[in-house]
Protein backbone atom coordinates (compact mmCIF):
# COMPACT_ATOMS: atom_id res chain seq x y z
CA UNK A 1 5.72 -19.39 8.09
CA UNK A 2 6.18 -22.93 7.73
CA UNK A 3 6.46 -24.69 4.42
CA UNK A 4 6.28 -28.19 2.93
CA UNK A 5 6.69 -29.06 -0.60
CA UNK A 6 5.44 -31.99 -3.15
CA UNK A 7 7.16 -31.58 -6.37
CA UNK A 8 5.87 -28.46 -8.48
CA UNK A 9 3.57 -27.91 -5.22
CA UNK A 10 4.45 -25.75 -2.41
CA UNK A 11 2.27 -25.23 0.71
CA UNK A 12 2.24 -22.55 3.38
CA UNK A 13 1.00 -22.78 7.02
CA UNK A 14 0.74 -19.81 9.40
CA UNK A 15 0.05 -21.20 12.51
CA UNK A 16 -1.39 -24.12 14.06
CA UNK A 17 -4.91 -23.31 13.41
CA UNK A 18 -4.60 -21.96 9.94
CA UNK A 19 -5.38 -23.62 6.62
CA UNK A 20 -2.02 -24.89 4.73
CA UNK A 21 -2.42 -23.12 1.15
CA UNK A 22 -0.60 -24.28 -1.72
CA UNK A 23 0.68 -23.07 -4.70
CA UNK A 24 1.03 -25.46 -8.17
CA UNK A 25 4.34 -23.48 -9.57
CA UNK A 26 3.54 -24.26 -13.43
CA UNK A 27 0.39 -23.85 -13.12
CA UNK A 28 0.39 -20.22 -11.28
CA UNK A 29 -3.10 -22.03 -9.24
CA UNK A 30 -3.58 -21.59 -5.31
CA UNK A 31 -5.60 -23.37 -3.36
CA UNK A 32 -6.26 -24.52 0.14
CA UNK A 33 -5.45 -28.12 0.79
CA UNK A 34 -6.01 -30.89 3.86
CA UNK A 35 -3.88 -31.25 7.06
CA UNK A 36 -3.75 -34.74 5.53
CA UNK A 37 -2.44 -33.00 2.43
CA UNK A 38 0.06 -30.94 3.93
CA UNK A 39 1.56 -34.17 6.26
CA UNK A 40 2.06 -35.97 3.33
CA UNK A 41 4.48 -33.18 2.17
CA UNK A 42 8.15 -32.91 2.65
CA UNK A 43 9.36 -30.16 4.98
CA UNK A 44 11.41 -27.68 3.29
CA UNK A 45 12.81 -24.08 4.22
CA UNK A 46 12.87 -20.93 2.29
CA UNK A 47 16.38 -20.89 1.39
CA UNK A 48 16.13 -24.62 -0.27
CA UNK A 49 15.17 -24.25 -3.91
CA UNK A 50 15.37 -27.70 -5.01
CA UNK A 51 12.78 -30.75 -5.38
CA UNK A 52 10.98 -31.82 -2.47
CA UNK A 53 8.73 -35.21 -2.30
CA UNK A 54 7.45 -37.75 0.48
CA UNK A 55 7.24 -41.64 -0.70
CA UNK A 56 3.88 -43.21 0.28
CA UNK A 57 5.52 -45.55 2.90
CA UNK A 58 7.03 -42.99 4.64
CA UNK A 59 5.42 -41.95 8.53
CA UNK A 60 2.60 -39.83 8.44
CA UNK A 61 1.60 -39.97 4.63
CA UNK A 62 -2.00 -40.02 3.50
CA UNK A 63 -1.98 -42.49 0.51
CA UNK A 64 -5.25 -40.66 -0.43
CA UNK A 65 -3.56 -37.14 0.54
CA UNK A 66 -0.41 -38.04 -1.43
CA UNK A 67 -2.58 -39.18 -4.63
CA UNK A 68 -4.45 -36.04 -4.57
CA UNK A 69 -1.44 -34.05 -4.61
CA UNK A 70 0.33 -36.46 -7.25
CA UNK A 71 -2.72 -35.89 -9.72
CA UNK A 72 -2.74 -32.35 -9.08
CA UNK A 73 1.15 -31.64 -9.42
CA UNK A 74 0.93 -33.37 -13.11
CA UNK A 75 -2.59 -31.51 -14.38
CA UNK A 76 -1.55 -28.82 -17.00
CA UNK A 77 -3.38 -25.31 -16.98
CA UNK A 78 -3.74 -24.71 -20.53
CA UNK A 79 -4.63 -21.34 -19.35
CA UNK A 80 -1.08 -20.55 -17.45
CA UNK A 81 1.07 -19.37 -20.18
CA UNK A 82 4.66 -18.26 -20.98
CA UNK A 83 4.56 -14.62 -23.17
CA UNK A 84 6.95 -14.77 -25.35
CA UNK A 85 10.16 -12.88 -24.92
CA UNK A 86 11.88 -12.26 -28.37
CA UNK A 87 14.25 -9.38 -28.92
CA UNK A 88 12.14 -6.42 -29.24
CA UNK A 89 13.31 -3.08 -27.57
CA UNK A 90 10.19 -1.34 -26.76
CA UNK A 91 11.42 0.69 -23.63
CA UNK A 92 14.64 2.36 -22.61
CA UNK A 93 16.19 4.29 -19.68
CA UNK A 94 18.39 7.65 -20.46
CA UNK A 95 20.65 9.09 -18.39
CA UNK A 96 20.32 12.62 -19.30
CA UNK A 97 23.10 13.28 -16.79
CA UNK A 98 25.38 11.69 -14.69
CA UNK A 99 26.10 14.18 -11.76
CA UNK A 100 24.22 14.14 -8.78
CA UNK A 101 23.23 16.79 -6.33
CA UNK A 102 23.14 13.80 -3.18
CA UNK A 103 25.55 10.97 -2.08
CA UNK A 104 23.57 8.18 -1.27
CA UNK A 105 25.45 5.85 1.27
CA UNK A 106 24.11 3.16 -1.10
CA UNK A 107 24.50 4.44 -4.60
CA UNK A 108 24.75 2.13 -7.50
CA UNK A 109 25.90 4.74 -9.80
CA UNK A 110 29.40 4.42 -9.05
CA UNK A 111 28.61 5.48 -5.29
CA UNK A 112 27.98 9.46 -6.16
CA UNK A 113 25.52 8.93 -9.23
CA UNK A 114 28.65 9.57 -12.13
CA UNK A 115 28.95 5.67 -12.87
CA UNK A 116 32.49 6.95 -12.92
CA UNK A 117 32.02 9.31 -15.65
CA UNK A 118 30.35 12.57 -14.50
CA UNK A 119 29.02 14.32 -17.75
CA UNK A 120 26.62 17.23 -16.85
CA UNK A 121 24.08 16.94 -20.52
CA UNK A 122 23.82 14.08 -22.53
CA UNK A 123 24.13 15.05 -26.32
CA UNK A 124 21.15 15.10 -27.95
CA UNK A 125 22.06 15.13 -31.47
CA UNK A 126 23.25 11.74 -30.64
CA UNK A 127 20.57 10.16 -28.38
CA UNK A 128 17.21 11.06 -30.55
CA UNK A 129 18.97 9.02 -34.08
CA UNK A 130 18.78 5.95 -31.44
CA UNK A 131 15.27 6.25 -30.25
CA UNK A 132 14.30 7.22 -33.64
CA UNK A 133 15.67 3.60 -34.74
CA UNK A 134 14.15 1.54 -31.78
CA UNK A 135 10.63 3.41 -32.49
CA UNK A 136 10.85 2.69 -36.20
CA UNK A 137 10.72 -1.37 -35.23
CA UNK A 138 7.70 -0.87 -33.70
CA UNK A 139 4.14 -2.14 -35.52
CA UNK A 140 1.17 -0.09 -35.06
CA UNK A 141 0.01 0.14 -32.17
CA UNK A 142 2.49 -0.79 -30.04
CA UNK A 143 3.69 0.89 -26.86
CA UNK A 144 7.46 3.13 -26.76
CA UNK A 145 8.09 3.89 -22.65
CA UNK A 146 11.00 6.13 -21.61
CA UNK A 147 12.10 6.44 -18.11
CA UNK A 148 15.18 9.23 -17.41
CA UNK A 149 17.61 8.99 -15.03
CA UNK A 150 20.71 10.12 -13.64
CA UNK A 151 22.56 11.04 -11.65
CA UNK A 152 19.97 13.34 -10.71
CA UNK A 153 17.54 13.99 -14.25
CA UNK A 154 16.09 17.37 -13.18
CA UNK A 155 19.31 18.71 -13.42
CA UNK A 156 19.02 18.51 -17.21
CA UNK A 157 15.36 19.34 -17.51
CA UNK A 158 15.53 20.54 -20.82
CA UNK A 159 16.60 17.39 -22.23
CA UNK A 160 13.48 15.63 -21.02
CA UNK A 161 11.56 18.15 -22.53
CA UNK A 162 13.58 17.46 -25.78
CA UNK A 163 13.35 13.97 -26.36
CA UNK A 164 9.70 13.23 -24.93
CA UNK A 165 8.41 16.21 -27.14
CA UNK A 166 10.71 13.52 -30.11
CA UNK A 167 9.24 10.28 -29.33
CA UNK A 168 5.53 11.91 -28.87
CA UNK A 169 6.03 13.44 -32.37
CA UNK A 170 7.61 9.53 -33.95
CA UNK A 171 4.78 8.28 -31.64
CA UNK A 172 1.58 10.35 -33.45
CA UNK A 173 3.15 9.59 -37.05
CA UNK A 174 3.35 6.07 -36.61
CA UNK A 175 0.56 5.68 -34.12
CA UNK A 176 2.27 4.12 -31.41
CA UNK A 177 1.76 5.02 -27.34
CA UNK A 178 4.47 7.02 -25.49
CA UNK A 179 5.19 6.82 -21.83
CA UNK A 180 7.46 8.56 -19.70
CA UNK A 181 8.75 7.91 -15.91
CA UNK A 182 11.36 10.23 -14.29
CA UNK A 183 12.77 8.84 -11.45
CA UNK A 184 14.51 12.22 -9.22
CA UNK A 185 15.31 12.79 -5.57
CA UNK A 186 12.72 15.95 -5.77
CA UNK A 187 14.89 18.30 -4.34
CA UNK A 188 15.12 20.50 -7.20
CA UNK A 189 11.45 20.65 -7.77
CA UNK A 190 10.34 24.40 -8.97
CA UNK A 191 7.92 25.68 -11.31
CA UNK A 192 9.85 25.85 -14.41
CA UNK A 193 10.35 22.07 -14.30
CA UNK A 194 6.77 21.41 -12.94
CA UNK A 195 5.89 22.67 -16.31
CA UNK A 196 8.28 20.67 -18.33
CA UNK A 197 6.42 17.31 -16.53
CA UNK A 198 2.98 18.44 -16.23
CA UNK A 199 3.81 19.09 -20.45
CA UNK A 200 4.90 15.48 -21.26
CA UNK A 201 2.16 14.10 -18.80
CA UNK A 202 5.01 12.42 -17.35
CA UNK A 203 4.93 9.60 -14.46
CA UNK A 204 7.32 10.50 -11.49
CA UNK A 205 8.96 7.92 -9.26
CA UNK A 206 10.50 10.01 -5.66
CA UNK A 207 13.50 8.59 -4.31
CA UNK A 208 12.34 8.59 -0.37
CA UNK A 209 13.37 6.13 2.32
CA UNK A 210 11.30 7.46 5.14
CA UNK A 211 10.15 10.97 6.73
CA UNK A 212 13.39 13.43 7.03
CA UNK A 213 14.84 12.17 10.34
CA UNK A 214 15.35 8.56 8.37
CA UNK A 215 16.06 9.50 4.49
CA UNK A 216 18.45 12.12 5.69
CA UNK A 217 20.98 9.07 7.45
CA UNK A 218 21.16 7.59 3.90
CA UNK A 219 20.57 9.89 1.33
CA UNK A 220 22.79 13.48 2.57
CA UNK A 221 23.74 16.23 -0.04
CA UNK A 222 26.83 16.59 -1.47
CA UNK A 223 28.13 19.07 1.77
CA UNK A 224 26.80 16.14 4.39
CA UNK A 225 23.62 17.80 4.86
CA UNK A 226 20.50 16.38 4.96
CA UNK A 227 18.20 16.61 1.85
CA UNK A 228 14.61 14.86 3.59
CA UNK A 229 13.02 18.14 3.66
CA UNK A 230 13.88 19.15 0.60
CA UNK A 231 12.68 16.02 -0.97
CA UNK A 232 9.54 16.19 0.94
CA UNK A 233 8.81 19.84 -0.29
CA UNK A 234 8.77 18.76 -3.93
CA UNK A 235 7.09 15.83 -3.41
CA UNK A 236 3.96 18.32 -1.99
CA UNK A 237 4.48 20.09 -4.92
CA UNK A 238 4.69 17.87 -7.59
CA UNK A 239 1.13 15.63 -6.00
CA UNK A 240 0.08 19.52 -5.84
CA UNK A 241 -0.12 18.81 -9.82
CA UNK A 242 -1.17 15.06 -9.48
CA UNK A 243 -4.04 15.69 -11.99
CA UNK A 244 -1.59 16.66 -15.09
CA UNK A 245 0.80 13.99 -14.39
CA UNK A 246 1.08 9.99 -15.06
CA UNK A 247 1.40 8.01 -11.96
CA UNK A 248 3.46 8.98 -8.51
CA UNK A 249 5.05 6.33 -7.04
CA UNK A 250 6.87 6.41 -4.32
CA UNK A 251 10.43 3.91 -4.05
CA UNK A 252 12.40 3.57 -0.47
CA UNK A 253 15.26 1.61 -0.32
CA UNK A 254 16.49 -0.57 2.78
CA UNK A 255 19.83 -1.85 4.43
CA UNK A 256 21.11 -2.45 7.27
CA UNK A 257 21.68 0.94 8.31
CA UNK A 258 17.72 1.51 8.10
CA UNK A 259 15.24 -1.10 8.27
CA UNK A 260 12.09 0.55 9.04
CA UNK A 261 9.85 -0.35 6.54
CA UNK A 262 6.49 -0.07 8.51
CA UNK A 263 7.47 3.65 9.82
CA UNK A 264 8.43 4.35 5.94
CA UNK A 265 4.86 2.77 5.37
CA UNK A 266 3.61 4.83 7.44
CA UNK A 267 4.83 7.73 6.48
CA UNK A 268 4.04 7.51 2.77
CA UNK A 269 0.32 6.51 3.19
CA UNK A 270 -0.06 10.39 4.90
CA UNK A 271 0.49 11.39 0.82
CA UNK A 272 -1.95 10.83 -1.75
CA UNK A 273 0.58 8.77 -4.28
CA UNK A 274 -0.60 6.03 -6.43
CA UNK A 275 1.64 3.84 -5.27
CA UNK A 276 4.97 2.56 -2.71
CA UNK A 277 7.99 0.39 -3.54
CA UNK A 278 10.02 -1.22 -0.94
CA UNK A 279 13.41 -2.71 -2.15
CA UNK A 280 16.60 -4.17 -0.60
CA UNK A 281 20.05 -2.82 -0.94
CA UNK A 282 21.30 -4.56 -4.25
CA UNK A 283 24.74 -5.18 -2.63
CA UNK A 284 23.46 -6.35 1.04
CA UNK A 285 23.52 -10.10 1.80
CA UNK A 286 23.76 -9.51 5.83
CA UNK A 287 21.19 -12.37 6.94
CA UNK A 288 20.10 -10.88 9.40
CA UNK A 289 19.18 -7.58 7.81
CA UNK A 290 17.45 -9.69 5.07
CA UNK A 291 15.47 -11.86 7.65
CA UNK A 292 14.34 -8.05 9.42
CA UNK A 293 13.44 -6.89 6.16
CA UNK A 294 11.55 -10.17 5.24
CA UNK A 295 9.96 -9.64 8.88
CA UNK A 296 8.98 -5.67 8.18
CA UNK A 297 7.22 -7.07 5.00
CA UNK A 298 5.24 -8.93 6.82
CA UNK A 299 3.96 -6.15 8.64
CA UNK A 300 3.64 -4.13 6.21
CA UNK A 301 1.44 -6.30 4.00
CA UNK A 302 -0.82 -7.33 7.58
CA UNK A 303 -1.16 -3.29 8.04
CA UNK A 304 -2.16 -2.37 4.72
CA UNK A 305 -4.59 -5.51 4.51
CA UNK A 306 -6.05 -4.43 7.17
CA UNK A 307 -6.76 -0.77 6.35
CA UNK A 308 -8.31 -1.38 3.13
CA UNK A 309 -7.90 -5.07 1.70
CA UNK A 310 -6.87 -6.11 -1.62
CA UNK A 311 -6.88 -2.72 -2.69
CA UNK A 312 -4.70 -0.99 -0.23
CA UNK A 313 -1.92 -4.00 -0.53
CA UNK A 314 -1.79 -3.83 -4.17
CA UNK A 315 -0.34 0.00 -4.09
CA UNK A 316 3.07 -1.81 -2.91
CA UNK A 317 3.95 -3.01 -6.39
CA UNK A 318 5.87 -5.83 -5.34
CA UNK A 319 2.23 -7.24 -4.11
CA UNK A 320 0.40 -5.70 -7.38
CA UNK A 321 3.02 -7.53 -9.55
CA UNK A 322 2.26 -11.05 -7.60
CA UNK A 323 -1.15 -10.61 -7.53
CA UNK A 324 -1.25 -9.57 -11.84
CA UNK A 325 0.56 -12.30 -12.54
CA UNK A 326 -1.42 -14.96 -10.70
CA UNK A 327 -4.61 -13.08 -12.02
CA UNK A 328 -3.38 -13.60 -15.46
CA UNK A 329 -1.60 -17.03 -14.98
CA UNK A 330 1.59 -15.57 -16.38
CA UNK A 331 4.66 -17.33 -16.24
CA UNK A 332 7.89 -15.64 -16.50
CA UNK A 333 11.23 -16.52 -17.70
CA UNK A 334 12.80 -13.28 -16.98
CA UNK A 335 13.22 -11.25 -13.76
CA UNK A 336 12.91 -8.10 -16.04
CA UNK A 337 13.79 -6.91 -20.21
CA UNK A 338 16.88 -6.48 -19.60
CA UNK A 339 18.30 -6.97 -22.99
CA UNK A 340 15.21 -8.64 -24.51
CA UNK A 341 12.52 -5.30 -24.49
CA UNK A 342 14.67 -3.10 -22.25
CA UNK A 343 17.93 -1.11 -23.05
CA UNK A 344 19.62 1.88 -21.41
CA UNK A 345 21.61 4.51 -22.47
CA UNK A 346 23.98 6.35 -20.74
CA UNK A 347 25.35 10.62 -20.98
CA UNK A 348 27.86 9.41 -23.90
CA UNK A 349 24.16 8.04 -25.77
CA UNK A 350 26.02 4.15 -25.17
CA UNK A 351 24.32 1.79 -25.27
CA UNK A 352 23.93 -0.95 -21.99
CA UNK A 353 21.47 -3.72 -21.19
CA UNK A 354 20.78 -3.18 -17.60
CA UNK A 355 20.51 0.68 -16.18
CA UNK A 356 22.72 -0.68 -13.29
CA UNK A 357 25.91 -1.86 -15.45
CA UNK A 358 26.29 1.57 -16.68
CA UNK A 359 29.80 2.61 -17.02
CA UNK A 360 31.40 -0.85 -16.66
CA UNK A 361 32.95 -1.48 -20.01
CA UNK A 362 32.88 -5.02 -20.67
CA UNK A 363 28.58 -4.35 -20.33
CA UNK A 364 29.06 -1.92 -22.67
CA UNK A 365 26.84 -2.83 -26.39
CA UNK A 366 27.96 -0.24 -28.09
CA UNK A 367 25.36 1.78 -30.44
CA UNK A 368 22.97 0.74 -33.10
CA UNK A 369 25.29 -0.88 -35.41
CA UNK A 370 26.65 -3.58 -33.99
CA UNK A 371 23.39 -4.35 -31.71
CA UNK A 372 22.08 -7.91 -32.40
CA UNK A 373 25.41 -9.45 -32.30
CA UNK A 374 26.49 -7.91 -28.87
CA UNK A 375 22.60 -8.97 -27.33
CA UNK A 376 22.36 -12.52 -28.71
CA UNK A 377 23.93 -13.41 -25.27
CA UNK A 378 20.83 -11.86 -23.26
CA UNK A 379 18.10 -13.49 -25.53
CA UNK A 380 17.76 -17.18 -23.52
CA UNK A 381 15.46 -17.23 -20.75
CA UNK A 382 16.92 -16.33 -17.22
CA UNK A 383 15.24 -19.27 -15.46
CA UNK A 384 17.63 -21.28 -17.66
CA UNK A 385 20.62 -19.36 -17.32
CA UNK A 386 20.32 -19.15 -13.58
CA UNK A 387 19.69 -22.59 -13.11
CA UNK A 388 16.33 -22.44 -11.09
CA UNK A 389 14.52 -25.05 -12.71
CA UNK A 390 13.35 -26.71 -9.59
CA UNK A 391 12.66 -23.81 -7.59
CA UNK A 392 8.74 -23.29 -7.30
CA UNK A 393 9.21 -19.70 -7.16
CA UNK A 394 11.00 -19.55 -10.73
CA UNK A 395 7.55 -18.13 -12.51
CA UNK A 396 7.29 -15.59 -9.90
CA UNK A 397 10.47 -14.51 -10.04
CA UNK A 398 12.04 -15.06 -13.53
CA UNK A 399 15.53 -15.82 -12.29
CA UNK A 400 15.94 -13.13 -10.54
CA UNK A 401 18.04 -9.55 -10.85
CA UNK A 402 21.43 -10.22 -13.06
CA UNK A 403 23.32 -6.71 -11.21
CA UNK A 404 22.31 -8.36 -7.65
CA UNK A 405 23.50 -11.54 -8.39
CA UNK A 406 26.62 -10.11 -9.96
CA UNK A 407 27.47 -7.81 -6.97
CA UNK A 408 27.20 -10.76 -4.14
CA UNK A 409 28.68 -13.40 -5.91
CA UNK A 410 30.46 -11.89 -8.84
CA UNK A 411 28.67 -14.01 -11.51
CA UNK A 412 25.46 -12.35 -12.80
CA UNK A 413 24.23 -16.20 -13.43
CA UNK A 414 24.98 -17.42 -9.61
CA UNK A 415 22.48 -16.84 -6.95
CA UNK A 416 23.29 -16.06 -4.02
CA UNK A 417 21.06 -17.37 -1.16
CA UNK A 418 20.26 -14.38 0.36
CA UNK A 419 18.29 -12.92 -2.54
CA UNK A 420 16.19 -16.85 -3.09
CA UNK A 421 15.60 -16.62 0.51
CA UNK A 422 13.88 -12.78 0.44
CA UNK A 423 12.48 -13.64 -2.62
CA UNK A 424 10.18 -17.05 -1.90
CA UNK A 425 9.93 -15.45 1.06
CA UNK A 426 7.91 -12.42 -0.17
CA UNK A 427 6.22 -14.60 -3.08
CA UNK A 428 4.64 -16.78 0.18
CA UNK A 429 3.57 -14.00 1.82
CA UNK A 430 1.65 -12.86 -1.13
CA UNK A 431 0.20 -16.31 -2.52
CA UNK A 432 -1.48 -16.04 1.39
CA UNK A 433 -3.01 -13.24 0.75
CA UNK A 434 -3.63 -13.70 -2.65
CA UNK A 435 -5.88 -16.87 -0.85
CA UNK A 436 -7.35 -14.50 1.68
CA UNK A 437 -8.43 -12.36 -1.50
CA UNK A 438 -9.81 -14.54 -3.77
CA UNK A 439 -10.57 -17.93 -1.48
């Protein structure tokens, strides 16, 4: 892809033969424009997040191209809008245990799912007084979502049994709505727990990078074994219950030790899940595993296009999420709620901002009591924080993921250019066929 920028406006040419399309960055619009248009923009690359402009006596400018552009880079949507992201906890992630029955070359959890602190059962005298106090803030109506984690949850089934069966009760008394995700590596799938997440109505999110062969060189047991066909076993059976549960998504992860993201692709579309997430190794910043990743992607999103459109792309939630927010011209300050509607608690019931900084002290917020003080930090907008004021992507992407930023650069605030580069990347590849949908 080649790009060119004017200003807030970024346009994005395929080929020779292909249309440039643009994207207005405040204004979440996209549009075709002229090849007079697009020569009267400033070449730019993906990795360059800053300001880009020609001046009209500059070779090859359009004075009629570059006015076009100039009035369309100052309009303001009134309909493009910022939602406003005040303090509110309204979801949160448990660890109901921190051991884990794999050990994922990639792990995040302190590299063998313990975050350094391997506690088989969370209490739960202590955890429900916490959700009972995050529900109670809630008005009417509102929505409560809890996703467990671990380690490996359905180790601790009993607790998720527990504490949904909690909120669902706070939930019917003050007439709120409950959700639940469970994110699990399926390998301990039977029908006792079946029953437990069939009960709750529970969305499931399987931890899968590929078929067997693949998931096995990255996620082995504990005794170096692999665990692919185990995973794929209660994946059959939990879809075997699809009807009784929330929605079954299915999340690979990618480094350089496994790139494959079309044979993954492939692979997943032979089960009847709602939906596939591809992400990147939150501690990778090889460039050329990121470019091949960027690349796979691309094929990826040109595969699934063609085999059933808008449709078909959107189950990749990194597309659905694009294409939402450009549907509903929403701007976004913040990468995710971290700290602002999202908390997480970890197997001692402590509190933490991010599910990801688990264990590490210094992110530690403590309980309840001492709360607002230890979040006022969190509460300014990340596209602030970060610093990405000129980058057109910065409503996309909301300043992007704190723990990735933190892990390749050691400052949660500093970017580091491999994740800007993936990033517009991806957002590029979707505002073309967000075009190709809608144009």
């Amino acid at each position: 892809m080649q790009l060119r920028r004017h200003k807030d406006i970024i346009a994005i040419k395929t080929g020779v033969e292909s249309a440039p399309v643009a994207f207005h960055a405040r204004n979440l619009e996209v549009a075709q424009v002229s090849e007079e248009a697009w020569a009267s923009m400033a070449p730019t690359t993906f990795d360059n997040g800053f300001v880009m402009n020609m001046e009209p006596n500059e070779a090859g400018v359009n004075a009629e191209a570059l006015g076009s552009l100039e009035g369309w880079n100052e309009e303001i949507n009134p309909s493009a809008q910022t939602p406003n992201a005040k303090f509110k906890i309204r979801a949160l992630t448990i660890n109901v245990t921190q051991i884990c029955n794999l050990h994922c070359t990639y792990c995040a959890a302190g590299g063998d799912g313990t975050y350094g602190d391997p506690i088989a059962k969370i209490s739960i005298e202590k955890t429900l007084p916490q959700i009972q106090y995050f529900m109670n803030k809630l008005a009417e109506g509102e929505s409560f979502s809890i996703t467990f984690l671990g380690g490996e949850p359905l180790l601790y089934p009993e607790a998720i049994k527990i504490i949904a069966d909690y909120v669902n009760e706070i939930a019917a008394t003050k007439n709120l709505k409950s959700f639940f995700n469970v994110i699990t590596n399926a390998t301990l799938v039977n029908d006792k727990i079946l029953d437990i997440l069939t009960a709750i109505k529970t969305s499931i999110t399987v931890s899968i990078d590929g078929p067997p062969e693949t998931h096995d060189l990255a996620r082995p047991q504990k005794n170096g074994q692999g665990s692919g066909k185990a995973t794929v076993e209660g994946l059959k059976k939990i879809l075997a219950h699809k009807s009784e549960l929330g929605r079954i998504l299915l999340h690979a992860v990618f480094s350089r030790t496994n790139l494959e993201v079309e044979k993954a692709y492939r692979f997943f579309s032979e089960f009847n899940a709602d939906a596939y997430e591809f992400t990147f190794d939150v501690t990778e910043a090889a460039s050329e595993a990121n470019q091949k990743f960027i690349s796979e992607m691309s094929k990826v999103a040109a595969l699934a296009y063609d085999r059933g459109g808008e449709t078909e792309l959107r189950k990749i939630t990194m597309f659905d999420g694009y294409f939402s927010a450009l549907d509903e011209q929403r701007r976004s300050e913040n990468y995710c709620g971290t700290g602002k509607s999202l908390l997480s608690l970890d197997s001692n019931s402590k509190l933490y901002s991010c599910p990801l900084e688990v264990g590490k002290k210094n992110e530690m917020l403590g309980d309840v009591e001492n709360l607002n003080t230890a979040l006022e930090s969190l509460q300014s907008p990340l596209i602030e924080k970060n610093k990405c004021q000129t980058c057109w992507a910065r409503f996309l992407c909301g300043g992007g993921c704190l723990f990735v930023h933190k892990s390749l650069t050691g400052d949660k605030h500093k970017k580091h250019v491999s994740f800007c580069e993936r990033t517009r990347s991806l957002i590029a590849l979707t505002i073309l066929y967000y075009e190709r949908s809608r144009g």
